[in-house]
PDB file of N, CA and C in Angstrom:
ATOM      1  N   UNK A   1      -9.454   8.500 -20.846  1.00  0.00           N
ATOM      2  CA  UNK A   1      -9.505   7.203 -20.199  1.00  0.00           C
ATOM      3  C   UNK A   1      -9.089   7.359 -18.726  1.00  0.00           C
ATOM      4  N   UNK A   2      -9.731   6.634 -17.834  1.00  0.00           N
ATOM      5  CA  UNK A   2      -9.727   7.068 -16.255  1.00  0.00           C
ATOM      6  C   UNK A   2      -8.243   5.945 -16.147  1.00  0.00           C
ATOM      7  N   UNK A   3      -7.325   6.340 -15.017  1.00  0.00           N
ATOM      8  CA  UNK A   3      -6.723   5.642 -14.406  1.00  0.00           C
ATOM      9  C   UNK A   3      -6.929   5.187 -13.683  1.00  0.00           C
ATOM     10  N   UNK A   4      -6.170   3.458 -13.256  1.00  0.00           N
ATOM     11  CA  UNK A   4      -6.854   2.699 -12.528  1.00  0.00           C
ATOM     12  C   UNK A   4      -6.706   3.254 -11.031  1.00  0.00           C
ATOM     13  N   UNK A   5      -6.206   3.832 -10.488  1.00  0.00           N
ATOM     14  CA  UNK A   5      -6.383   5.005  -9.299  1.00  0.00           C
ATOM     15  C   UNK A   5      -7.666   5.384  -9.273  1.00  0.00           C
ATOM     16  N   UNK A   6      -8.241   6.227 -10.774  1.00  0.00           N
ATOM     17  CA  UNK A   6      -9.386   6.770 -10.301  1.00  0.00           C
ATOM     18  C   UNK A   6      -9.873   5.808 -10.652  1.00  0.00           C
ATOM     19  N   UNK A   7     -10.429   4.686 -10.825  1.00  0.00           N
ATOM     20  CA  UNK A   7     -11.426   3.358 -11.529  1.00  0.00           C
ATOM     21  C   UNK A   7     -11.580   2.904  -9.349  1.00  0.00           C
ATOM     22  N   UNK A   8     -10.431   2.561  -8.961  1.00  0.00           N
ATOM     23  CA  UNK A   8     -10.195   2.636  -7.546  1.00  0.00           C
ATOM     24  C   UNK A   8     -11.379   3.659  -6.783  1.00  0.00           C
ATOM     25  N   UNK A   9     -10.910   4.804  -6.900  1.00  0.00           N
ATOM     26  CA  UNK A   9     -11.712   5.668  -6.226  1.00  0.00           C
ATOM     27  C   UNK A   9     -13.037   5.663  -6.198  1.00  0.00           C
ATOM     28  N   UNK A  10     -13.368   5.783  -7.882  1.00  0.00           N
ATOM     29  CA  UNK A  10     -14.771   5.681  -8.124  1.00  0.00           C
ATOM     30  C   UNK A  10     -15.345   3.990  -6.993  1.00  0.00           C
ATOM     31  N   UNK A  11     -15.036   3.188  -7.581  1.00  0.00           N
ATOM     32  CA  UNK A  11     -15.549   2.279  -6.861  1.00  0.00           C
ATOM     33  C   UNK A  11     -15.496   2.514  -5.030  1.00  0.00           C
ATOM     34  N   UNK A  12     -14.402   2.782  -4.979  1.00  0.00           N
ATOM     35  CA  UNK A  12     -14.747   3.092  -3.030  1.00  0.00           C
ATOM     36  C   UNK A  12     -15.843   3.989  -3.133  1.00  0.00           C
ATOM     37  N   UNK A  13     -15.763   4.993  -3.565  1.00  0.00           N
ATOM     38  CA  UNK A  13     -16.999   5.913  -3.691  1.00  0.00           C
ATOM     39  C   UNK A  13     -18.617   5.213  -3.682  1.00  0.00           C
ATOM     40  N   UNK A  14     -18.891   4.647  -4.750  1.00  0.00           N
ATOM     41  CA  UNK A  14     -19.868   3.848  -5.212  1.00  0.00           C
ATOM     42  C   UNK A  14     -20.242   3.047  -3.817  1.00  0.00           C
ATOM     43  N   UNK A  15     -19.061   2.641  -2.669  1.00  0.00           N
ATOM     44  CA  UNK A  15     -19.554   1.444  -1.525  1.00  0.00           C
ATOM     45  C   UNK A  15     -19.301   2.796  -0.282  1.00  0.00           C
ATOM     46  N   UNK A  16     -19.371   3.696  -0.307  1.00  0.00           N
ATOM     47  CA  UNK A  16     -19.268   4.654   0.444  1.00  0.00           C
ATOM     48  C   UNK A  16     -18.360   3.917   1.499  1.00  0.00           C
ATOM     49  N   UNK A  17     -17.254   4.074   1.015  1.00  0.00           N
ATOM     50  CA  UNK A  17     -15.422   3.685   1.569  1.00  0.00           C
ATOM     51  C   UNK A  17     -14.908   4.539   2.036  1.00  0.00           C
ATOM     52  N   UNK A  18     -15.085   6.085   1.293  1.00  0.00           N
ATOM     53  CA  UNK A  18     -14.339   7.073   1.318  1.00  0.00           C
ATOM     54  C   UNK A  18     -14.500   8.441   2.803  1.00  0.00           C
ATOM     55  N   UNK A  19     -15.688   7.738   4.027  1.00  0.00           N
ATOM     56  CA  UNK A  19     -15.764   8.670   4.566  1.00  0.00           C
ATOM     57  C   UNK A  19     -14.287   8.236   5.724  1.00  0.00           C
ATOM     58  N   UNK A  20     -13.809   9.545   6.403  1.00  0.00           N
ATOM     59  CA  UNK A  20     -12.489   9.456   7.057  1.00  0.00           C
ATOM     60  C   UNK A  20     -12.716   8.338   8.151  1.00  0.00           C
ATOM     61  N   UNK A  21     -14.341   8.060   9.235  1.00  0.00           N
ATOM     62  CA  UNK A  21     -14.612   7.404   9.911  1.00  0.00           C
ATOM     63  C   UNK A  21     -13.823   5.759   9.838  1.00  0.00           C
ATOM     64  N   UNK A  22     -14.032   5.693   8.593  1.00  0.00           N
ATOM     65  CA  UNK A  22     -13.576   4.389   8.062  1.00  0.00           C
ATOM     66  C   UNK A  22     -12.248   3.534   8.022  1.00  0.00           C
ATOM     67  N   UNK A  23     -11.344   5.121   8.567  1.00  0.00           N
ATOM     68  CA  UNK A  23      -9.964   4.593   8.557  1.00  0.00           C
ATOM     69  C   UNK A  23      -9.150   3.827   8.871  1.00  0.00           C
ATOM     70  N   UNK A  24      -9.865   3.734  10.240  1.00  0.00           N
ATOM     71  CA  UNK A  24      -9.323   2.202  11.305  1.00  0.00           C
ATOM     72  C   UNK A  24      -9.830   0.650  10.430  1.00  0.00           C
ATOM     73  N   UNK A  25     -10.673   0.890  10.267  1.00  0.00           N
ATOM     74  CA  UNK A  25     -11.481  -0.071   9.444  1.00  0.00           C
ATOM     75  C   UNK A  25     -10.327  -0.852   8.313  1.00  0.00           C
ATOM     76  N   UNK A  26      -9.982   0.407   7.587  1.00  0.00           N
ATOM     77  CA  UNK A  26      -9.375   0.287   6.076  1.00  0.00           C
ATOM     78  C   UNK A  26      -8.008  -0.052   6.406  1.00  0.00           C
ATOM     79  N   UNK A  27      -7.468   0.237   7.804  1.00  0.00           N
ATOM     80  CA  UNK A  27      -6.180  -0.050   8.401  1.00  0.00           C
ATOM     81  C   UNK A  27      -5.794  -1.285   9.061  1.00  0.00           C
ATOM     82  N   UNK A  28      -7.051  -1.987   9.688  1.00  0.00           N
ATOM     83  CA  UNK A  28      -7.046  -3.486   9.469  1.00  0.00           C
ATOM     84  C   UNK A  28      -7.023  -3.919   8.361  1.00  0.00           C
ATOM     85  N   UNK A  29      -7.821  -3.695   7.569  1.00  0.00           N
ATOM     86  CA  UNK A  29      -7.982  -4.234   5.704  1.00  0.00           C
ATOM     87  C   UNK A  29      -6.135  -4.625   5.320  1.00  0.00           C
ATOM     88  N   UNK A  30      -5.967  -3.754   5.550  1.00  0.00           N
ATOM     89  CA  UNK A  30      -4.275  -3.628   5.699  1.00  0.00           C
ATOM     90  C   UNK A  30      -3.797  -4.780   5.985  1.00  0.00           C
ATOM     91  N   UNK A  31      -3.769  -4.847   7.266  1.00  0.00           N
ATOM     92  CA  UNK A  31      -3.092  -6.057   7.767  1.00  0.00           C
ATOM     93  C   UNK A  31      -3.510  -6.977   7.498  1.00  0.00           C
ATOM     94  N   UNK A  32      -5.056  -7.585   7.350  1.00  0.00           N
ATOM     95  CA  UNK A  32      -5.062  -8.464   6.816  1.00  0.00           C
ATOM     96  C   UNK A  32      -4.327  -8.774   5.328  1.00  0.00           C
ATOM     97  N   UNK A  33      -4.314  -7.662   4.134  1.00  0.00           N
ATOM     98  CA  UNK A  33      -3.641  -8.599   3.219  1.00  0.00           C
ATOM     99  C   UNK A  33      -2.322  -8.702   3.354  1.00  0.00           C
ATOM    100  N   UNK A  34      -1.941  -7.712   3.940  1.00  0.00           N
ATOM    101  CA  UNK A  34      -0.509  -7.866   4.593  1.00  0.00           C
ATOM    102  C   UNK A  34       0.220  -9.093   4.824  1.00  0.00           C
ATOM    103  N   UNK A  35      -0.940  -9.969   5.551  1.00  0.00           N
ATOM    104  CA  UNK A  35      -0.709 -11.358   6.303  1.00  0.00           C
ATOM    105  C   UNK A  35      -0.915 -12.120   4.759  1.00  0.00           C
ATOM    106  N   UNK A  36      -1.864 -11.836   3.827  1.00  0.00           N
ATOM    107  CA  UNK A  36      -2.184 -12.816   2.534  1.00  0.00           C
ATOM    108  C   UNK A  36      -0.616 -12.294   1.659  1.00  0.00           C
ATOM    109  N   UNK A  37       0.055 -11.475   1.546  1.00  0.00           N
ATOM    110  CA  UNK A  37       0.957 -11.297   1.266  1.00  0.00           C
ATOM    111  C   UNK A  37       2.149 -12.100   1.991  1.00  0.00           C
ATOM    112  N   UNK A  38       2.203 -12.322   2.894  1.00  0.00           N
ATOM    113  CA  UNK A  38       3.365 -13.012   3.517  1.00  0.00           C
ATOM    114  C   UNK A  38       3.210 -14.408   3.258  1.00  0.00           C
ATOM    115  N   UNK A  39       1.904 -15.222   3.015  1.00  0.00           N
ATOM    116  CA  UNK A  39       1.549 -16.176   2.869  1.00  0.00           C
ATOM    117  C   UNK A  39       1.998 -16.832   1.896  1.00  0.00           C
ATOM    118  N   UNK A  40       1.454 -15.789   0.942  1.00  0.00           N
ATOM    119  CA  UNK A  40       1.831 -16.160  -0.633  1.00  0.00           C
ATOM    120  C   UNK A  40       3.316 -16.204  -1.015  1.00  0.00           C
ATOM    121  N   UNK A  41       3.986 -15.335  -0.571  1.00  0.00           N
ATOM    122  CA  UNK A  41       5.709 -15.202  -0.640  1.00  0.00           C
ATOM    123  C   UNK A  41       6.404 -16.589   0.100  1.00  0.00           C
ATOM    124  N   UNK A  42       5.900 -16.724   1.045  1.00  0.00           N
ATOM    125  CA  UNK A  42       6.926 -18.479   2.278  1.00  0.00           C
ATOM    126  C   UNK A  42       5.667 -19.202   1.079  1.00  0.00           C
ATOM    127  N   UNK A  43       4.886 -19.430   0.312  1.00  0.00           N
ATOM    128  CA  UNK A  43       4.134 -20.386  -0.198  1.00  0.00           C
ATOM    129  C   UNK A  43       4.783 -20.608  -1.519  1.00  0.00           C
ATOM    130  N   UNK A  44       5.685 -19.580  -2.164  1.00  0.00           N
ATOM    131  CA  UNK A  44       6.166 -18.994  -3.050  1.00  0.00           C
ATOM    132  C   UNK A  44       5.076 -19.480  -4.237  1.00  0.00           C
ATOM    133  N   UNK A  45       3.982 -18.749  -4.259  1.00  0.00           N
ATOM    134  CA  UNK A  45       2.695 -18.997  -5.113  1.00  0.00           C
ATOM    135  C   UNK A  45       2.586 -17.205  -5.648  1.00  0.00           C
ATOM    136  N   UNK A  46       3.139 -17.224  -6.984  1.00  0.00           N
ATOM    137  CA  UNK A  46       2.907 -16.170  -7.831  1.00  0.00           C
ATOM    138  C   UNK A  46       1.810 -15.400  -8.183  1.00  0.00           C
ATOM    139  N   UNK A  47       1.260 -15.821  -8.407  1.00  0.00           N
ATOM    140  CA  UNK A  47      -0.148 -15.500  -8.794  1.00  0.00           C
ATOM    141  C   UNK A  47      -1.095 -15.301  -7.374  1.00  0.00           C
ATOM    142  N   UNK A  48      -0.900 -15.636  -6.071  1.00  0.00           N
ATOM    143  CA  UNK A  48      -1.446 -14.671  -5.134  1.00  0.00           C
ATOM    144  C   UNK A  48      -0.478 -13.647  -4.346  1.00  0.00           C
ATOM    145  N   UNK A  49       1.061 -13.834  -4.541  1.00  0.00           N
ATOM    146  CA  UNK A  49       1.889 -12.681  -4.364  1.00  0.00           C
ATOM    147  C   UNK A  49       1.068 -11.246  -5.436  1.00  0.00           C
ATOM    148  N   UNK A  50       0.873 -11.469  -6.128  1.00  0.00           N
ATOM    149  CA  UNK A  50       0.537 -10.888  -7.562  1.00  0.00           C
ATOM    150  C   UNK A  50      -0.810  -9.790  -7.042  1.00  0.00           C
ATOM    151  N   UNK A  51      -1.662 -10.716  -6.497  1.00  0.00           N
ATOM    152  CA  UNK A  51      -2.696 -10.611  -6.284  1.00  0.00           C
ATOM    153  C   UNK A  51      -2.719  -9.222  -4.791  1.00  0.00           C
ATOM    154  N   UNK A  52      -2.111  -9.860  -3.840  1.00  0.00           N
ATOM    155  CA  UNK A  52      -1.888  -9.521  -2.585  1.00  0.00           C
ATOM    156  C   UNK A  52      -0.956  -7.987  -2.737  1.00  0.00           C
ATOM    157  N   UNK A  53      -0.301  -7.788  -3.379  1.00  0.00           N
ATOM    158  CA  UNK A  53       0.123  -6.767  -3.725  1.00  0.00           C
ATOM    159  C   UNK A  53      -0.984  -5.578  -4.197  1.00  0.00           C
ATOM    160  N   UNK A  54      -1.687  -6.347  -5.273  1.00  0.00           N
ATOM    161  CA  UNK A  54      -2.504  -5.434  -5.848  1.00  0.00           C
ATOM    162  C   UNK A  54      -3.600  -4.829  -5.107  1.00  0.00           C
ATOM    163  N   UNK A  55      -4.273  -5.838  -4.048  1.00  0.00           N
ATOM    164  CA  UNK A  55      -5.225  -5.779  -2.935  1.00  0.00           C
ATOM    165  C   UNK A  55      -4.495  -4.497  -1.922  1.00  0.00           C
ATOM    166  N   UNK A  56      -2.669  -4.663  -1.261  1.00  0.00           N
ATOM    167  CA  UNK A  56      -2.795  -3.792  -0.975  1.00  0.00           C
ATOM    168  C   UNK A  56      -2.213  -1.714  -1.193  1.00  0.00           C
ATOM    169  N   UNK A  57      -2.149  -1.836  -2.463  1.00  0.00           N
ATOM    170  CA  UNK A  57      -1.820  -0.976  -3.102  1.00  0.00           C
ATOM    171  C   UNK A  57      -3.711  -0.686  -2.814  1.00  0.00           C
ATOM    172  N   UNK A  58      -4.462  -0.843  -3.307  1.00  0.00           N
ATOM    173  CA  UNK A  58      -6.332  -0.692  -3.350  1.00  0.00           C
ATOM    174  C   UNK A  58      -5.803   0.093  -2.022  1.00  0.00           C
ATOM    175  N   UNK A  59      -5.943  -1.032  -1.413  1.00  0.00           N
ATOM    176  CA  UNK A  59      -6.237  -0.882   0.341  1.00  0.00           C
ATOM    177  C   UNK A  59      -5.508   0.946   1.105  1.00  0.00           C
ATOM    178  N   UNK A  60      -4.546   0.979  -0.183  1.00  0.00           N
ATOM    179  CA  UNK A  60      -3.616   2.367   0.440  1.00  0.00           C
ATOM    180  C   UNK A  60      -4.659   3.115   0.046  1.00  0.00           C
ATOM    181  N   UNK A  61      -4.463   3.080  -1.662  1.00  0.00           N
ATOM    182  CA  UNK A  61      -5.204   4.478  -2.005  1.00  0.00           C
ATOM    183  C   UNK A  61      -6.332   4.454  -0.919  1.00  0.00           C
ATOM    184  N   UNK A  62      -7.076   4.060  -0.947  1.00  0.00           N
ATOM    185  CA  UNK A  62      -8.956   4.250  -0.753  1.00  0.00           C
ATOM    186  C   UNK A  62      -7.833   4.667   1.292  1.00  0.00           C
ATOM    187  N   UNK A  63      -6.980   4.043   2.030  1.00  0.00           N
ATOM    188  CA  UNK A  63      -6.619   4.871   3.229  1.00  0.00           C
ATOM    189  C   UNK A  63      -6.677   6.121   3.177  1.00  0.00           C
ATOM    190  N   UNK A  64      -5.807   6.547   2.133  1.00  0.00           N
ATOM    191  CA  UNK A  64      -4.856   7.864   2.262  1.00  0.00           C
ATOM    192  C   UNK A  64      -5.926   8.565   1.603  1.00  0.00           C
ATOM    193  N   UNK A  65      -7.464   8.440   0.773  1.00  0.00           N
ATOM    194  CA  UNK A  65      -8.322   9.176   0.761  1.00  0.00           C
ATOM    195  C   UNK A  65      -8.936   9.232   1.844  1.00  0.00           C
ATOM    196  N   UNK A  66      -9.103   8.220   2.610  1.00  0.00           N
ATOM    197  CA  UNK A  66     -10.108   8.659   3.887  1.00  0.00           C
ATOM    198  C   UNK A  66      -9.392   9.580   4.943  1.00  0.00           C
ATOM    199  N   UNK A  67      -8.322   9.685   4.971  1.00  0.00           N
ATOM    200  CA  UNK A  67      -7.334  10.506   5.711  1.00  0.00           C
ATOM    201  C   UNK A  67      -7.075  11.895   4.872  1.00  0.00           C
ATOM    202  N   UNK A  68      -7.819  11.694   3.913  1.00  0.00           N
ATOM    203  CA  UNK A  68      -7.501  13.034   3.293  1.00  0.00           C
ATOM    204  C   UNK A  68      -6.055  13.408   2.460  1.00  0.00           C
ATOM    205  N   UNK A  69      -5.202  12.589   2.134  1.00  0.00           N
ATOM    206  CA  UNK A  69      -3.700  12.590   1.728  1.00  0.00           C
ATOM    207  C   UNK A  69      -3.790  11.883   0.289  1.00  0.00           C
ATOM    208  N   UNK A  70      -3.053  12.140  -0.696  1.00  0.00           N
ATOM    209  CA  UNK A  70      -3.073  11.544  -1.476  1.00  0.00           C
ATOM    210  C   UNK A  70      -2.187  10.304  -1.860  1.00  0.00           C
ATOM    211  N   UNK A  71      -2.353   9.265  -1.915  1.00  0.00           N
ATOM    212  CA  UNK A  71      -0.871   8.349  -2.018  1.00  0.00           C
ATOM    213  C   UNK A  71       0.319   8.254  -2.277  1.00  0.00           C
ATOM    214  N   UNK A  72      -0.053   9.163  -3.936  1.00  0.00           N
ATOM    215  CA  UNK A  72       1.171   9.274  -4.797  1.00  0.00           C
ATOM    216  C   UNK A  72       2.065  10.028  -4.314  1.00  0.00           C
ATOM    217  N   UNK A  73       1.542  11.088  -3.812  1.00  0.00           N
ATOM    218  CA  UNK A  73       2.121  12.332  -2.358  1.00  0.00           C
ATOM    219  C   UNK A  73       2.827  11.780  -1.490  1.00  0.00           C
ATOM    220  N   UNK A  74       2.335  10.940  -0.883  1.00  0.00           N
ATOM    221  CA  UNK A  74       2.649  10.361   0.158  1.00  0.00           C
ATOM    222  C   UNK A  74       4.138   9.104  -0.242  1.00  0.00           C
ATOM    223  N   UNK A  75       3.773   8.409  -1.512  1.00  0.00           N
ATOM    224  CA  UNK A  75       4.827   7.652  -2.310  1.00  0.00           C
ATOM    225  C   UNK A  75       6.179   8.572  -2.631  1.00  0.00           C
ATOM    226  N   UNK A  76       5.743  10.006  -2.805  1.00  0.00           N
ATOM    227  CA  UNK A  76       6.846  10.478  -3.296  1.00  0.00           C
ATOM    228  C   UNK A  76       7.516  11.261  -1.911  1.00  0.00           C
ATOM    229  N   UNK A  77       7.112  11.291  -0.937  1.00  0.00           N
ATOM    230  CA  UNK A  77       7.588  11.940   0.463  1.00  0.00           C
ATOM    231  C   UNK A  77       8.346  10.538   0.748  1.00  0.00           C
ATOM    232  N   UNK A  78       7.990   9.364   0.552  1.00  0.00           N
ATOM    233  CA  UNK A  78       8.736   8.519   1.309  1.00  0.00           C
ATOM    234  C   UNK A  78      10.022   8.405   0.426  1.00  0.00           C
ATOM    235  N   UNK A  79      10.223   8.595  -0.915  1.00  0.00           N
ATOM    236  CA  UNK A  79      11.081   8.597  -1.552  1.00  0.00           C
ATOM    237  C   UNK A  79      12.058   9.837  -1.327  1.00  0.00           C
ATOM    238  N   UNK A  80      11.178  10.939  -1.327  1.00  0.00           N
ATOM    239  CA  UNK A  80      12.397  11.885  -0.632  1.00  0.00           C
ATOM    240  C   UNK A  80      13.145  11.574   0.196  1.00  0.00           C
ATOM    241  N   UNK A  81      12.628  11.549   0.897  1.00  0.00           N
ATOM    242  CA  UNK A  81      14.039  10.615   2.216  1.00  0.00           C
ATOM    243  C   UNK A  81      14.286   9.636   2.343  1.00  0.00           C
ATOM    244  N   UNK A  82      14.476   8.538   1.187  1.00  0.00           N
ATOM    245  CA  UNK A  82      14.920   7.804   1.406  1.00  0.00           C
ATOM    246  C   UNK A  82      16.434   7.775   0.194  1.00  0.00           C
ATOM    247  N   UNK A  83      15.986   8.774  -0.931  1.00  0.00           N
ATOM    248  CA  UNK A  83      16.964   8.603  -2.333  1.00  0.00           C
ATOM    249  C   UNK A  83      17.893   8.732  -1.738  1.00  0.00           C
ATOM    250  N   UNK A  84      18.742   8.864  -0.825  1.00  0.00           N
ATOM    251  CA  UNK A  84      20.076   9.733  -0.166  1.00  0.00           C
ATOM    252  C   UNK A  84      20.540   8.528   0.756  1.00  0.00           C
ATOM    253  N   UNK A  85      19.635   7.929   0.990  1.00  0.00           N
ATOM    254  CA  UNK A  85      20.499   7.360   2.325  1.00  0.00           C
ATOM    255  C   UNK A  85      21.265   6.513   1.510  1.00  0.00           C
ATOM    256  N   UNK A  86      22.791   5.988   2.542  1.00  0.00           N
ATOM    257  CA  UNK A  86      23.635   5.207   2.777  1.00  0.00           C
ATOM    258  C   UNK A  86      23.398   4.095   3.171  1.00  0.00           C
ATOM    259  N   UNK A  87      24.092   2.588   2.774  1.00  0.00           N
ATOM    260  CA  UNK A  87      23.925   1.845   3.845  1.00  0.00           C
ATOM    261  C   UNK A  87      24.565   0.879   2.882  1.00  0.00           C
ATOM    262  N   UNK A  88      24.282  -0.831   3.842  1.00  0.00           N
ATOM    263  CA  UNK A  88      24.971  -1.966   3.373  1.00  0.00           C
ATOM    264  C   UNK A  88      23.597  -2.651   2.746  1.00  0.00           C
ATOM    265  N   UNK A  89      24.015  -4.000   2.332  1.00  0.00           N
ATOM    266  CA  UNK A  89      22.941  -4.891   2.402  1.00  0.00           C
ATOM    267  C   UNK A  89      23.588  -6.316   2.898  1.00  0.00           C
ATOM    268  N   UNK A  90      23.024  -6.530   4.420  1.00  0.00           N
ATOM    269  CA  UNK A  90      23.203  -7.558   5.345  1.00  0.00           C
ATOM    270  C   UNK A  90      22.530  -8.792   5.416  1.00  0.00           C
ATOM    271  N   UNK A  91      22.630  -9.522   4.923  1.00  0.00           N
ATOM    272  CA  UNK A  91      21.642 -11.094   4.831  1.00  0.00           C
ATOM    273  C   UNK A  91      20.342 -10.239   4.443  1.00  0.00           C
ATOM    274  N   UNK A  92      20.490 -10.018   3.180  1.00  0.00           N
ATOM    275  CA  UNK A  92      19.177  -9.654   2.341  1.00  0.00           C
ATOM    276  C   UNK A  92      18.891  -8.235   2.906  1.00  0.00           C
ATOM    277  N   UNK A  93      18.543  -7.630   4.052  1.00  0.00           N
ATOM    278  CA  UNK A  93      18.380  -5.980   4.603  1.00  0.00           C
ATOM    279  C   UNK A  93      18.946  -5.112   4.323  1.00  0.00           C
ATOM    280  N   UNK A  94      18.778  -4.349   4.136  1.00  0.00           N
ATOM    281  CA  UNK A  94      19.602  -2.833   3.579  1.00  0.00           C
ATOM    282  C   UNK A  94      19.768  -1.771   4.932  1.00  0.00           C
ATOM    283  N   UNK A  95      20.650  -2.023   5.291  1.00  0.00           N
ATOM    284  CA  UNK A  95      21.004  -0.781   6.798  1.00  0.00           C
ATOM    285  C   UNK A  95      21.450   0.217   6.075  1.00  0.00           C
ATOM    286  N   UNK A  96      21.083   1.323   6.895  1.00  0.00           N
ATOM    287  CA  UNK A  96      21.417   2.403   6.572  1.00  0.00           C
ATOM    288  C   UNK A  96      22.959   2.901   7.156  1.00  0.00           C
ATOM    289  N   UNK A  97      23.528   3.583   7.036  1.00  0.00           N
ATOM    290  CA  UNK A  97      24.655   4.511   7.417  1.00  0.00           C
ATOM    291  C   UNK A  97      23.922   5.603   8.309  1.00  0.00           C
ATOM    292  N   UNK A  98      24.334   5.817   9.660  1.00  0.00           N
ATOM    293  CA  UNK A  98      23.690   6.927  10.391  1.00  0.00           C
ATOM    294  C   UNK A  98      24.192   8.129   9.443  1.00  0.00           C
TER     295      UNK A  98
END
C-alpha cells in the first residue's frame, strides 16, 4: 500500500510539478496557504485549520522534491538542532537560552 507521501508524489508527477524550474512557483503556493492558515486559526474555524495544514505539508513535499531534498530529511535535520535547545516560554513563544 503506497503512502500518502508517495500518493502526493505520484500526483505532482501526473501534473508535471516535479521539475526543479517550478520551485519559486511552489514557494509562493506556500505562502499563499500559509496566509489560509492564519486565517483559519484568528477565524478559529477547525476544519479549514485542518485543511490548511494539510495543503501545506502537500505544498512541502512536492518543494523539497523539486529542489531535490527529501522532506522527511529535511524534518529530521530541523529536529536535530532543535532537541537540545534551552529556553523559556514567554507569552506563548519559546526563547531559547543562547
Amino acid at each position: 500500500m503506497k503512502s500518502t507521501k508517495e500518493k502526493v508524489l505520484e500526483w505532482a508527477e501526473q501534473r508535471n510539478l516535479l521539475n526543479e524550474e517550478n520551485h519559486t512557483k511552489q514557494l509562493i503556493k506556500l505562502m499563499e496557504e500559509v496566509g489560509e492558515l492564519s486565517k483559519a486559526i484568528l477565524e478559529k474555524n477547525p476544519y479549514d485549520t485542518i485543511d490548511a495544514i494539510g495543503d501545506i505539508r502537500v505544498v512541502i513535499t512536492i518543494l523539497a522534491k523539486q529542489l531535490n531534498l527529501d522532506d522527511d530529511d529535511c524534518f529530521q535535520s530541523a529536529y536535530e538542532e532543535i532537541k537540545d535547545r534551552q529556553g523559556i516560554l514567554k507569552d506563548g513563544t519559546f526563547i531559547r537560552f543562547k
